[in-house]
PDB file of N, CA and C in Angstrom:
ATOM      1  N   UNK A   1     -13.385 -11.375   4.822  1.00  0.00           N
ATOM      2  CA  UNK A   1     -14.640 -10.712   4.536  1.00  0.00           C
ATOM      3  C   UNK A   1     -15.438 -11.524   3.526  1.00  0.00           C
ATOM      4  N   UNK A   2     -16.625 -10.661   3.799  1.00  0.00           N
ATOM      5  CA  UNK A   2     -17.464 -11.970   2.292  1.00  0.00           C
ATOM      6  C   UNK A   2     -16.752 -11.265   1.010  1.00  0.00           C
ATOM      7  N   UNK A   3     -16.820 -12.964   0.234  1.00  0.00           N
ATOM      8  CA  UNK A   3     -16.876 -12.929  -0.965  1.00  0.00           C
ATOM      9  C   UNK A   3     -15.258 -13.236  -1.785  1.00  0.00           C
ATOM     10  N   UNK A   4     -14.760 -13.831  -0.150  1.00  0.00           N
ATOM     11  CA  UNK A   4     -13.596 -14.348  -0.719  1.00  0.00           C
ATOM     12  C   UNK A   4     -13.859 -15.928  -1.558  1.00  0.00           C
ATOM     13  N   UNK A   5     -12.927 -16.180  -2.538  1.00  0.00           N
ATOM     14  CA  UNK A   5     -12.783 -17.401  -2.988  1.00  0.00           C
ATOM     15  C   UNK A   5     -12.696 -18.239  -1.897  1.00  0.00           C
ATOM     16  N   UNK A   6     -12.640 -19.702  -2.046  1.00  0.00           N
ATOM     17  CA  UNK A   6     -12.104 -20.584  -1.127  1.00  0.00           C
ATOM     18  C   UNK A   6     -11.192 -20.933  -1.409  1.00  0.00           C
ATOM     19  N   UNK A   7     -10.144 -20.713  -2.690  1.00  0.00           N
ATOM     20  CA  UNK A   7      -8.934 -20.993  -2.855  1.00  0.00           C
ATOM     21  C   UNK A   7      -8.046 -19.528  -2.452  1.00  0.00           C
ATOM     22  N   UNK A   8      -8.853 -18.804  -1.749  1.00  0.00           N
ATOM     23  CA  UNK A   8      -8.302 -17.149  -2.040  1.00  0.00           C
ATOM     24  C   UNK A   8      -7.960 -16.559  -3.197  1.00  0.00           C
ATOM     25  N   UNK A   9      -7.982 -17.133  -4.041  1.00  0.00           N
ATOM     26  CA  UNK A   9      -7.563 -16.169  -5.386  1.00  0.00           C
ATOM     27  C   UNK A   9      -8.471 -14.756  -5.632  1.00  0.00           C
ATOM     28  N   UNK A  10      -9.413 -14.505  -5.103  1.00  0.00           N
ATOM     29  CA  UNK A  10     -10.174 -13.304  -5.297  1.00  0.00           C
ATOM     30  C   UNK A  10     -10.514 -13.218  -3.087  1.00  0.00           C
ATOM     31  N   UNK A  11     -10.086 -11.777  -2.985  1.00  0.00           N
ATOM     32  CA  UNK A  11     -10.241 -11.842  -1.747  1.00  0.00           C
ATOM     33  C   UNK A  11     -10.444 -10.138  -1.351  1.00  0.00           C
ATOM     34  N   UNK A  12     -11.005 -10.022  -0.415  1.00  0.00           N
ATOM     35  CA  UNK A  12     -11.472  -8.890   0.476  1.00  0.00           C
ATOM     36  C   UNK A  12     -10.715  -8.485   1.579  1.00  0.00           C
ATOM     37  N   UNK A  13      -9.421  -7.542   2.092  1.00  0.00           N
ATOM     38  CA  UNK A  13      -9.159  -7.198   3.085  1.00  0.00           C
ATOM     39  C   UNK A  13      -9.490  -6.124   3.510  1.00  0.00           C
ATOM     40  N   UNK A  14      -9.802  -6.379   5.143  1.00  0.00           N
ATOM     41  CA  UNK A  14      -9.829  -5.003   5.522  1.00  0.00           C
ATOM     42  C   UNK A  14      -8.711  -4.977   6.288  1.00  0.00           C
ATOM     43  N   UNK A  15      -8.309  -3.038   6.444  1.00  0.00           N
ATOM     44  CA  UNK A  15      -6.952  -2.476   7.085  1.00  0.00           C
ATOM     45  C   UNK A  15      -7.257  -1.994   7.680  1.00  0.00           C
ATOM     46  N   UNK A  16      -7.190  -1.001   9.107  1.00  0.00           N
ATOM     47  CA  UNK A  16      -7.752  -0.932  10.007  1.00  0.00           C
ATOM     48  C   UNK A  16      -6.548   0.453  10.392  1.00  0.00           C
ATOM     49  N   UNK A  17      -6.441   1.556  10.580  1.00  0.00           N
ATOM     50  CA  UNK A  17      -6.367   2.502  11.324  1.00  0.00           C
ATOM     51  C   UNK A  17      -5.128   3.088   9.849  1.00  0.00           C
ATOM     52  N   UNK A  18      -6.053   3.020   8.596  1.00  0.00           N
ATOM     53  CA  UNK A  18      -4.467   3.430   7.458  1.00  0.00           C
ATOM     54  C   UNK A  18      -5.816   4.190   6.614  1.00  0.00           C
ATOM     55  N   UNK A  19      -5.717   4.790   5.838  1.00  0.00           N
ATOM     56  CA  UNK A  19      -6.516   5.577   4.778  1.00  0.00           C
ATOM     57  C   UNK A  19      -5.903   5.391   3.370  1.00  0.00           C
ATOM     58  N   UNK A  20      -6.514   6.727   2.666  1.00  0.00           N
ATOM     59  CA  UNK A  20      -6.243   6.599   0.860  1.00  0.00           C
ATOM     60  C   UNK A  20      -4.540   6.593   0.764  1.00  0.00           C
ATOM     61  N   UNK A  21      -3.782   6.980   1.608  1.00  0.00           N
ATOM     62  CA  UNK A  21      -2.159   7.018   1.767  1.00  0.00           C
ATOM     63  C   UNK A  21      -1.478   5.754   1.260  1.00  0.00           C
ATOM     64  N   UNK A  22      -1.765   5.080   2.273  1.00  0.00           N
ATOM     65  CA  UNK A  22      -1.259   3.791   2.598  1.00  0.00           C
ATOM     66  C   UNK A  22      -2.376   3.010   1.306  1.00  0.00           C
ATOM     67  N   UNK A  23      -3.786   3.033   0.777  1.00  0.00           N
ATOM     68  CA  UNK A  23      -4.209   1.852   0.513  1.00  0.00           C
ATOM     69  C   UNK A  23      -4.078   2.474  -1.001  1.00  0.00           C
ATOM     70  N   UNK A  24      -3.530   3.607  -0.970  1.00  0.00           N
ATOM     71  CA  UNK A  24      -3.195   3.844  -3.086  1.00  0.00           C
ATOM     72  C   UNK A  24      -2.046   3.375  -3.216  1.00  0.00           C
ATOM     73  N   UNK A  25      -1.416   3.568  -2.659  1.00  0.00           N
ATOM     74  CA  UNK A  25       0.129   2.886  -3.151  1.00  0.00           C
ATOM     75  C   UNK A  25      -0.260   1.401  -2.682  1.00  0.00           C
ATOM     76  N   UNK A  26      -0.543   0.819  -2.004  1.00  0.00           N
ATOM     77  CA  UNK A  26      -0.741  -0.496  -2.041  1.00  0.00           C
ATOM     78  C   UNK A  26      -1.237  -1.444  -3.148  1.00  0.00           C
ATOM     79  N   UNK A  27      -2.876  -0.547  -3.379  1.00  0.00           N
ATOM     80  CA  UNK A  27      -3.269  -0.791  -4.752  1.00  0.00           C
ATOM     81  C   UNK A  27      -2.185  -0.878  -5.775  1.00  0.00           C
ATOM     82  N   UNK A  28      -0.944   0.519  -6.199  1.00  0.00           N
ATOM     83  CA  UNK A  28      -0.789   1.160  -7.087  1.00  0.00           C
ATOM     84  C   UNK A  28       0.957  -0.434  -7.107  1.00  0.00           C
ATOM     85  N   UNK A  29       1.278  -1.499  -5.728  1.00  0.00           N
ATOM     86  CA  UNK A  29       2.207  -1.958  -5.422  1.00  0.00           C
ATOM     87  C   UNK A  29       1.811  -3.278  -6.092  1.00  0.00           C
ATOM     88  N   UNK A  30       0.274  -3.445  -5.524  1.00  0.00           N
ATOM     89  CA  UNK A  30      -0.414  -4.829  -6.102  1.00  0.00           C
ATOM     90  C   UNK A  30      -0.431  -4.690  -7.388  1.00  0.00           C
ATOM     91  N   UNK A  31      -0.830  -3.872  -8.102  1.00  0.00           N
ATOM     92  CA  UNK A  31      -0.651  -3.887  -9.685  1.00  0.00           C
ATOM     93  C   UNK A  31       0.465  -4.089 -10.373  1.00  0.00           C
ATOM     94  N   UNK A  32       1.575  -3.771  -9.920  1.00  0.00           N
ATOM     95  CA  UNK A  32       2.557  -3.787 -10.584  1.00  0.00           C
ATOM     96  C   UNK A  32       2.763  -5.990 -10.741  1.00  0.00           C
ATOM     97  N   UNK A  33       2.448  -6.263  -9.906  1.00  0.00           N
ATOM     98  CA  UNK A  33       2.481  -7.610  -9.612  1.00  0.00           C
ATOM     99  C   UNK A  33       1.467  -8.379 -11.035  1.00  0.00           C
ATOM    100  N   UNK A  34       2.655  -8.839 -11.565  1.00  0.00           N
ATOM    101  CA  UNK A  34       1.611  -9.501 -13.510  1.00  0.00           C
ATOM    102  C   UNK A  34       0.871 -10.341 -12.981  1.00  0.00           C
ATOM    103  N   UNK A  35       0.316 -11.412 -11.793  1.00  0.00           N
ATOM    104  CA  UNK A  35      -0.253 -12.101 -11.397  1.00  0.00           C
ATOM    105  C   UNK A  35      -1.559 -11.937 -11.232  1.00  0.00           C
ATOM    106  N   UNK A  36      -1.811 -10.212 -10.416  1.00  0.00           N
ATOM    107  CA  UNK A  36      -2.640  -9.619 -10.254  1.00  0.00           C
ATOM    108  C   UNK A  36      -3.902  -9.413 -10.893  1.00  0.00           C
ATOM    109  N   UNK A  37      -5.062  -9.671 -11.238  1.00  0.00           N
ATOM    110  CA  UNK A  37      -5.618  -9.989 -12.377  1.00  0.00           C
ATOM    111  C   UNK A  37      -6.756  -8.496 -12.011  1.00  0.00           C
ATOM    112  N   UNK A  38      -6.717  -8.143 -10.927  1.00  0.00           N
ATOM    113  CA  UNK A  38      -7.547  -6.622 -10.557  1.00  0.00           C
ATOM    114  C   UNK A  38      -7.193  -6.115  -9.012  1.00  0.00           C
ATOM    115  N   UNK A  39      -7.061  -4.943  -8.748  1.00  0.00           N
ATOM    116  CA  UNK A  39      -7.459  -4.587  -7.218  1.00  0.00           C
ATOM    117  C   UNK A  39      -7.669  -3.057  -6.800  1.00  0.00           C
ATOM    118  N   UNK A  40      -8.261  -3.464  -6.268  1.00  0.00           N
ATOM    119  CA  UNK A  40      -8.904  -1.743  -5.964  1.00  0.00           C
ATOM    120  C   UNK A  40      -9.335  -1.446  -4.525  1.00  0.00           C
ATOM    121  N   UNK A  41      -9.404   0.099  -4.274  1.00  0.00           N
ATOM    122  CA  UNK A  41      -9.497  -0.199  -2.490  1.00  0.00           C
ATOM    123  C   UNK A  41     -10.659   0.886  -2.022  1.00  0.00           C
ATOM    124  N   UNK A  42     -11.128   0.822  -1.322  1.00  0.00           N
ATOM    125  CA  UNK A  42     -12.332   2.095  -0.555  1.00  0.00           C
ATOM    126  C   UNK A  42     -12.145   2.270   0.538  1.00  0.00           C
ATOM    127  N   UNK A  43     -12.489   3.487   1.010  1.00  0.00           N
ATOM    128  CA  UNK A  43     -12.555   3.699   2.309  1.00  0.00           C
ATOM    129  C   UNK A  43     -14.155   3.768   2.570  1.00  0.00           C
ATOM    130  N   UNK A  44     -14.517   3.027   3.372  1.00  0.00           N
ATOM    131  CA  UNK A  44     -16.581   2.810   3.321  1.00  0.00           C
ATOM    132  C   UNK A  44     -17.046   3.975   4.454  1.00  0.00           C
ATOM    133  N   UNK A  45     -16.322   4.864   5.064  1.00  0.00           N
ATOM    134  CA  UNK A  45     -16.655   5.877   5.475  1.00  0.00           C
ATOM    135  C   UNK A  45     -15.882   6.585   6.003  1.00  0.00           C
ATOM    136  N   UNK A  46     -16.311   7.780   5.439  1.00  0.00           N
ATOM    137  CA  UNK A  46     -14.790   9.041   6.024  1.00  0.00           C
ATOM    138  C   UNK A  46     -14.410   9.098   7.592  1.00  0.00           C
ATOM    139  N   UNK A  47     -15.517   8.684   8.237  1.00  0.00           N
ATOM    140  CA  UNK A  47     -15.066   8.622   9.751  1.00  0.00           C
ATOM    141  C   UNK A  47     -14.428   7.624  10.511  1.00  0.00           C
ATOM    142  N   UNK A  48     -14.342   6.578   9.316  1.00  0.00           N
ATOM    143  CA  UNK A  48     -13.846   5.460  10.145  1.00  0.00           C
ATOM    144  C   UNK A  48     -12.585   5.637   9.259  1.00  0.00           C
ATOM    145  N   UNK A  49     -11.902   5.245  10.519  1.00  0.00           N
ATOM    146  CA  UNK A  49     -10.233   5.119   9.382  1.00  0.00           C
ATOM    147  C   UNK A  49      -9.942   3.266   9.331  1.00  0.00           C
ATOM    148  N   UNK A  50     -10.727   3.015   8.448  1.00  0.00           N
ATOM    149  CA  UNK A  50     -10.507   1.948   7.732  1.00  0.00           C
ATOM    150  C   UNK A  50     -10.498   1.936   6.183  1.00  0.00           C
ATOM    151  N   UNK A  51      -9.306   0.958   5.439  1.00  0.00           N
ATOM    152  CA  UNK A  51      -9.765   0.586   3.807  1.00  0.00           C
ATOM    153  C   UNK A  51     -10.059  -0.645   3.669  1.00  0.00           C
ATOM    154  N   UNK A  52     -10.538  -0.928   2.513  1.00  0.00           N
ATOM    155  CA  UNK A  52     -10.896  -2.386   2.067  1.00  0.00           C
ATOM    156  C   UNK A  52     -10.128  -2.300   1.098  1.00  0.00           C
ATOM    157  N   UNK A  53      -9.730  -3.486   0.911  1.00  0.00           N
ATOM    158  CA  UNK A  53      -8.570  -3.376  -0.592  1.00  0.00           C
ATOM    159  C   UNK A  53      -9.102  -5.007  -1.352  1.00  0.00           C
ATOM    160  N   UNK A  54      -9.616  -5.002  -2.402  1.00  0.00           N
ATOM    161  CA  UNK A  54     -10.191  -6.067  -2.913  1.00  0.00           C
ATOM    162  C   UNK A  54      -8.823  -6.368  -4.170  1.00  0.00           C
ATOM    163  N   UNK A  55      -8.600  -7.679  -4.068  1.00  0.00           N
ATOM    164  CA  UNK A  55      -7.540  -8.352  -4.854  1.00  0.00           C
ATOM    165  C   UNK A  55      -8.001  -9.561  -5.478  1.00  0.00           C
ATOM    166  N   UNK A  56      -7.965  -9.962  -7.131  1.00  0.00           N
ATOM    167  CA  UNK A  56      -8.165 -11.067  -8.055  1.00  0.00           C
ATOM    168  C   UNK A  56      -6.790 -11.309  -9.050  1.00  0.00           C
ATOM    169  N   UNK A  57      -6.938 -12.387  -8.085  1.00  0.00           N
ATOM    170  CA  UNK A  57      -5.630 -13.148  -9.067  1.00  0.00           C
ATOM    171  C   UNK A  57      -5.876 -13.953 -10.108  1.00  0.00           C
ATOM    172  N   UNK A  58      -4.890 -13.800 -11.340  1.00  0.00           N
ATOM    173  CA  UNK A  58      -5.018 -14.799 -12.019  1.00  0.00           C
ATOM    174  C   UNK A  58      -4.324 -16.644 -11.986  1.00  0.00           C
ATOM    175  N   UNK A  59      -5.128 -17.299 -12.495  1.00  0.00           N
ATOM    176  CA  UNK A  59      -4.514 -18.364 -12.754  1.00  0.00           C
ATOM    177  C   UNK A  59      -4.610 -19.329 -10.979  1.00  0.00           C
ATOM    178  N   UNK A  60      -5.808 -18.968  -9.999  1.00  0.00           N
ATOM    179  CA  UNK A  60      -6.056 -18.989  -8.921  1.00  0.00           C
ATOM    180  C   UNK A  60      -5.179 -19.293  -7.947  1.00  0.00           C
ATOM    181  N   UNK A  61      -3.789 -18.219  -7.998  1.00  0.00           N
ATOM    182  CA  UNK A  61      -3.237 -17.709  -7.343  1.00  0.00           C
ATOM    183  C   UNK A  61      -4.079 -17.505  -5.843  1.00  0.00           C
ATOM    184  N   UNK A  62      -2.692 -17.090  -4.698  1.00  0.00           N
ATOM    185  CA  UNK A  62      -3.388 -16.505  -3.851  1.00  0.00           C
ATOM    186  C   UNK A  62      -3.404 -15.084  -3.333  1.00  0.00           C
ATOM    187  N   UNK A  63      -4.549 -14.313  -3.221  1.00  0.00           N
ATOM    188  CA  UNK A  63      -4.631 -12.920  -3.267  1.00  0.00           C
ATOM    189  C   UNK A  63      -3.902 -12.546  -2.080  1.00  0.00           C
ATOM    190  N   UNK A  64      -3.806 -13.188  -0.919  1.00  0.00           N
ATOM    191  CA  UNK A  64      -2.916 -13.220   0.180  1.00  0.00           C
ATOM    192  C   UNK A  64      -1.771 -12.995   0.535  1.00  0.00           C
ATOM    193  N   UNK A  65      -1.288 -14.031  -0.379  1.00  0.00           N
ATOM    194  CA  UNK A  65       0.238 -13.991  -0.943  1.00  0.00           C
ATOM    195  C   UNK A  65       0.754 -13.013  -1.754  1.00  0.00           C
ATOM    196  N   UNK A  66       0.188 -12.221  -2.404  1.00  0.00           N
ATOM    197  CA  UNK A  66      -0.119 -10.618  -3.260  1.00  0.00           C
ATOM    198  C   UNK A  66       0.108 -10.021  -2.744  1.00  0.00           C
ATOM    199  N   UNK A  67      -0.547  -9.911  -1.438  1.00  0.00           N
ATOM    200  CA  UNK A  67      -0.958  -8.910  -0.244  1.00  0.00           C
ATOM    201  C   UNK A  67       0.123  -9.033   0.290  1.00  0.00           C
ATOM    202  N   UNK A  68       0.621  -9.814   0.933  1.00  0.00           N
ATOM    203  CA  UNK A  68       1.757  -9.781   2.207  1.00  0.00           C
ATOM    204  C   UNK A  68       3.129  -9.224   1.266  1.00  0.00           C
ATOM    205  N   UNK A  69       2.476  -9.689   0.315  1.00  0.00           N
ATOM    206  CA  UNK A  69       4.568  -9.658  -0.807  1.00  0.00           C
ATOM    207  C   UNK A  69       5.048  -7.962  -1.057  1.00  0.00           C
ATOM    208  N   UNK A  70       3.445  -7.501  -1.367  1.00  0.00           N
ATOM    209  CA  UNK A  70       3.474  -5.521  -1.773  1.00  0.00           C
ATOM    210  C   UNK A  70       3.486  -5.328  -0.586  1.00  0.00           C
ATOM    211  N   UNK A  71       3.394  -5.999   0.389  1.00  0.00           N
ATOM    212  CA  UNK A  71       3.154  -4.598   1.682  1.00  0.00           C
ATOM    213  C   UNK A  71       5.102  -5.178   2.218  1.00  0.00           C
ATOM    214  N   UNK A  72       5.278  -6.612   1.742  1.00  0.00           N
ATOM    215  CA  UNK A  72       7.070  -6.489   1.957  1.00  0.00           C
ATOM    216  C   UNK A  72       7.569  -5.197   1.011  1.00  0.00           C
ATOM    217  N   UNK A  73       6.903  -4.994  -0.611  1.00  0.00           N
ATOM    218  CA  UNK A  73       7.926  -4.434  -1.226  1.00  0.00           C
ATOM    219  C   UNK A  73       7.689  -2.637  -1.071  1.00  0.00           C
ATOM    220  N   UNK A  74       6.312  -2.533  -0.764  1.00  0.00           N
ATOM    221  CA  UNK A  74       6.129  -1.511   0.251  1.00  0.00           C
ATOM    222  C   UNK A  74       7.052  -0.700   1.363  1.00  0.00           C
ATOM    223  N   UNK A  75       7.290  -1.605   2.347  1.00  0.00           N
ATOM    224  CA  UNK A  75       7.998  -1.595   3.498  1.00  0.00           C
ATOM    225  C   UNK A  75       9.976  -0.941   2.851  1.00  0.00           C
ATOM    226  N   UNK A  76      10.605  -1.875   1.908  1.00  0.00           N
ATOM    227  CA  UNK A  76      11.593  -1.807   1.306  1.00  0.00           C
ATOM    228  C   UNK A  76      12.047  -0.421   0.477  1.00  0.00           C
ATOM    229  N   UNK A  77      10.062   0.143  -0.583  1.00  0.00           N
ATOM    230  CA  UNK A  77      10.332   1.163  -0.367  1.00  0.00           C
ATOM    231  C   UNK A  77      10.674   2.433  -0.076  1.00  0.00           C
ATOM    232  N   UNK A  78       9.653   2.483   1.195  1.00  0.00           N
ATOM    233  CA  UNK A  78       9.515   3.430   2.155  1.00  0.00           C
ATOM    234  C   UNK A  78      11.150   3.278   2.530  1.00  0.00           C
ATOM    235  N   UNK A  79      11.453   2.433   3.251  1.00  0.00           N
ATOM    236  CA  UNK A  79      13.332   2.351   3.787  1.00  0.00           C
ATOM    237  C   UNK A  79      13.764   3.233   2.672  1.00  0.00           C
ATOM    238  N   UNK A  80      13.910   2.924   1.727  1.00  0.00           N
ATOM    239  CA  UNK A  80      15.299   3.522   0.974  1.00  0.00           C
ATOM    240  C   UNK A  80      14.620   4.939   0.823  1.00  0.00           C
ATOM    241  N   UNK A  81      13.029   5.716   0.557  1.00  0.00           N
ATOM    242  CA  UNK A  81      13.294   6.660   0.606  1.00  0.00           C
ATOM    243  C   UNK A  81      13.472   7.549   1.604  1.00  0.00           C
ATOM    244  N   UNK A  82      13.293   6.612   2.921  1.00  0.00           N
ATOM    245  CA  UNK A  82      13.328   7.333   4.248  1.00  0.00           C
ATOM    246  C   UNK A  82      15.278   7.434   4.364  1.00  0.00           C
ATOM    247  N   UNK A  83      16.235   6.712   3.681  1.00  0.00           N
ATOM    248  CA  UNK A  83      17.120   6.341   3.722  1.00  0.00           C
ATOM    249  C   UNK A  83      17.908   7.959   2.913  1.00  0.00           C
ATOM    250  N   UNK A  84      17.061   7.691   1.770  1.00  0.00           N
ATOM    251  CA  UNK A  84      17.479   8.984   0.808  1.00  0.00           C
ATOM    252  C   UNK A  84      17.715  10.129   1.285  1.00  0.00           C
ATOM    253  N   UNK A  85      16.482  10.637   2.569  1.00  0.00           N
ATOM    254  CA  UNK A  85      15.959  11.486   2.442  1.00  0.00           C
ATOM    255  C   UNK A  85      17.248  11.865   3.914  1.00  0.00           C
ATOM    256  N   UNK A  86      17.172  11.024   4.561  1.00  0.00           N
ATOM    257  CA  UNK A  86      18.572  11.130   5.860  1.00  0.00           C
ATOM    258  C   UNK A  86      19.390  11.634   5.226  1.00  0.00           C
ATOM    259  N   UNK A  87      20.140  10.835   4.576  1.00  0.00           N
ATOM    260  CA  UNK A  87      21.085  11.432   3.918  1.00  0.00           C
ATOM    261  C   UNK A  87      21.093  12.505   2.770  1.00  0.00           C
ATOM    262  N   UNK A  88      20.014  13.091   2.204  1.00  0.00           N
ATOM    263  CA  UNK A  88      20.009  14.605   2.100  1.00  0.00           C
ATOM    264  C   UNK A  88      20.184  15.345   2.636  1.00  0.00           C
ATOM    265  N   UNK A  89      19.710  15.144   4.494  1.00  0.00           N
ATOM    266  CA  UNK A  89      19.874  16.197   5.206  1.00  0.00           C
ATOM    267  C   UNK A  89      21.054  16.569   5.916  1.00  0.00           C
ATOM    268  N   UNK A  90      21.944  15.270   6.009  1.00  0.00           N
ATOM    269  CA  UNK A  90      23.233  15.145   6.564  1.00  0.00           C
ATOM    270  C   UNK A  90      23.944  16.314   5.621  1.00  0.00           C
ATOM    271  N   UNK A  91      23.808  16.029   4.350  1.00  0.00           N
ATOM    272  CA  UNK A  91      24.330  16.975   3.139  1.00  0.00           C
ATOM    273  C   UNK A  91      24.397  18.152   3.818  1.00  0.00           C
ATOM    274  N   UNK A  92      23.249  18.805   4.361  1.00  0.00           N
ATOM    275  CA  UNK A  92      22.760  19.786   4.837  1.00  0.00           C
ATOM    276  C   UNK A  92      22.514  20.536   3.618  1.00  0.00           C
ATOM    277  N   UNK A  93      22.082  20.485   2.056  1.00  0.00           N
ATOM    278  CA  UNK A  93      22.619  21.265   1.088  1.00  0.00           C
ATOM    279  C   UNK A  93      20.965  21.354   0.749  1.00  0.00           C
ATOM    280  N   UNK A  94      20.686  22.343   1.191  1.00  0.00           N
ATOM    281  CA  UNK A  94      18.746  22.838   1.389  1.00  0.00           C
ATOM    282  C   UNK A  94      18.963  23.993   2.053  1.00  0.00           C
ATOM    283  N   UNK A  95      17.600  24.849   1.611  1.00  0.00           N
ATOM    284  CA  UNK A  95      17.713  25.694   1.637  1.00  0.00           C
ATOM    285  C   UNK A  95      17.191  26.534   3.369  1.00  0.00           C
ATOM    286  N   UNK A  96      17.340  27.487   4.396  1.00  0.00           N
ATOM    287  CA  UNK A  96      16.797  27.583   5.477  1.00  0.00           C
ATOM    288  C   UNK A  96      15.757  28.059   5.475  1.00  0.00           C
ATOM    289  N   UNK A  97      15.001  28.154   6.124  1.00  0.00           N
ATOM    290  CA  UNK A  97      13.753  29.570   5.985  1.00  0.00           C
ATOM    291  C   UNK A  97      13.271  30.197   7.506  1.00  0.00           C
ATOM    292  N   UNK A  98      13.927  30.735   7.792  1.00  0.00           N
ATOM    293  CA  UNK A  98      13.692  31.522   9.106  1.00  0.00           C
ATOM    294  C   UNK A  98      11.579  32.390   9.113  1.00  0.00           C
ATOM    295  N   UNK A  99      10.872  32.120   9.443  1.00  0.00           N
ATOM    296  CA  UNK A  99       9.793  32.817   9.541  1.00  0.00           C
ATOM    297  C   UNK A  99      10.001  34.118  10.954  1.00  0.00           C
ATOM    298  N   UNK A 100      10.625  33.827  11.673  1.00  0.00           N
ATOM    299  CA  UNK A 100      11.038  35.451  12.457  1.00  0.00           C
ATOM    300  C   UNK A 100      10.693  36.644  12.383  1.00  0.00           C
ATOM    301  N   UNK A 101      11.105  36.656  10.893  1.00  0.00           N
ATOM    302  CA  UNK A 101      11.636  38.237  10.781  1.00  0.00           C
ATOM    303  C   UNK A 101      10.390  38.573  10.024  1.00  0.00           C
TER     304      UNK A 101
END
């Protein structure tokens, strides 16, 4: 998108069929990253399910390489709590709730 660097260190993505879900924790994945020098994300209209997620690196890093690394440590997340959450239910130790009656 415009207004990327030409070294990429400051860059513009767009995501394409994900919303505020997926692009806050992304944001909230890129930050954690000390390299990161800003990033922030919009959705440019409620009807379109697209975000933009804007990323500035320091030390002209590449915002790219930012990008692909949180959406690996992203991915790793999600596993273990999708992982957690299996094996809670195997437990079976939750509570039922019949609506029936």
């Amino acid at each position: 998108m415009k207004g990327a660097a030409p070294d990429l260190s400051a860059a513009t993505f767009r995501i394409h069929d994900e919303g505020h879900t997926v692009g806050n924790a992304l944001r909230w994945m890129l930050m954690k990253n000390p390299e990161v020098e800003f990033c922030g994300y919009s959705a440019p209209h409620p009807s379109e399910n697209i975000i933009q997620i804007r990323v500035q690196m320091y030390d002209n890093r590449s915002a790219l390489t930012a990008l692909v690394d949180a959406l690996g440590h992203l991915d790793a997340l999600f596993a273990t709590i999708d992982g957690a959450y299996r094996a809670s239910l195997a437990e079976g130790k939750f509570e039922r709730w019949d609506e029936t009656g």
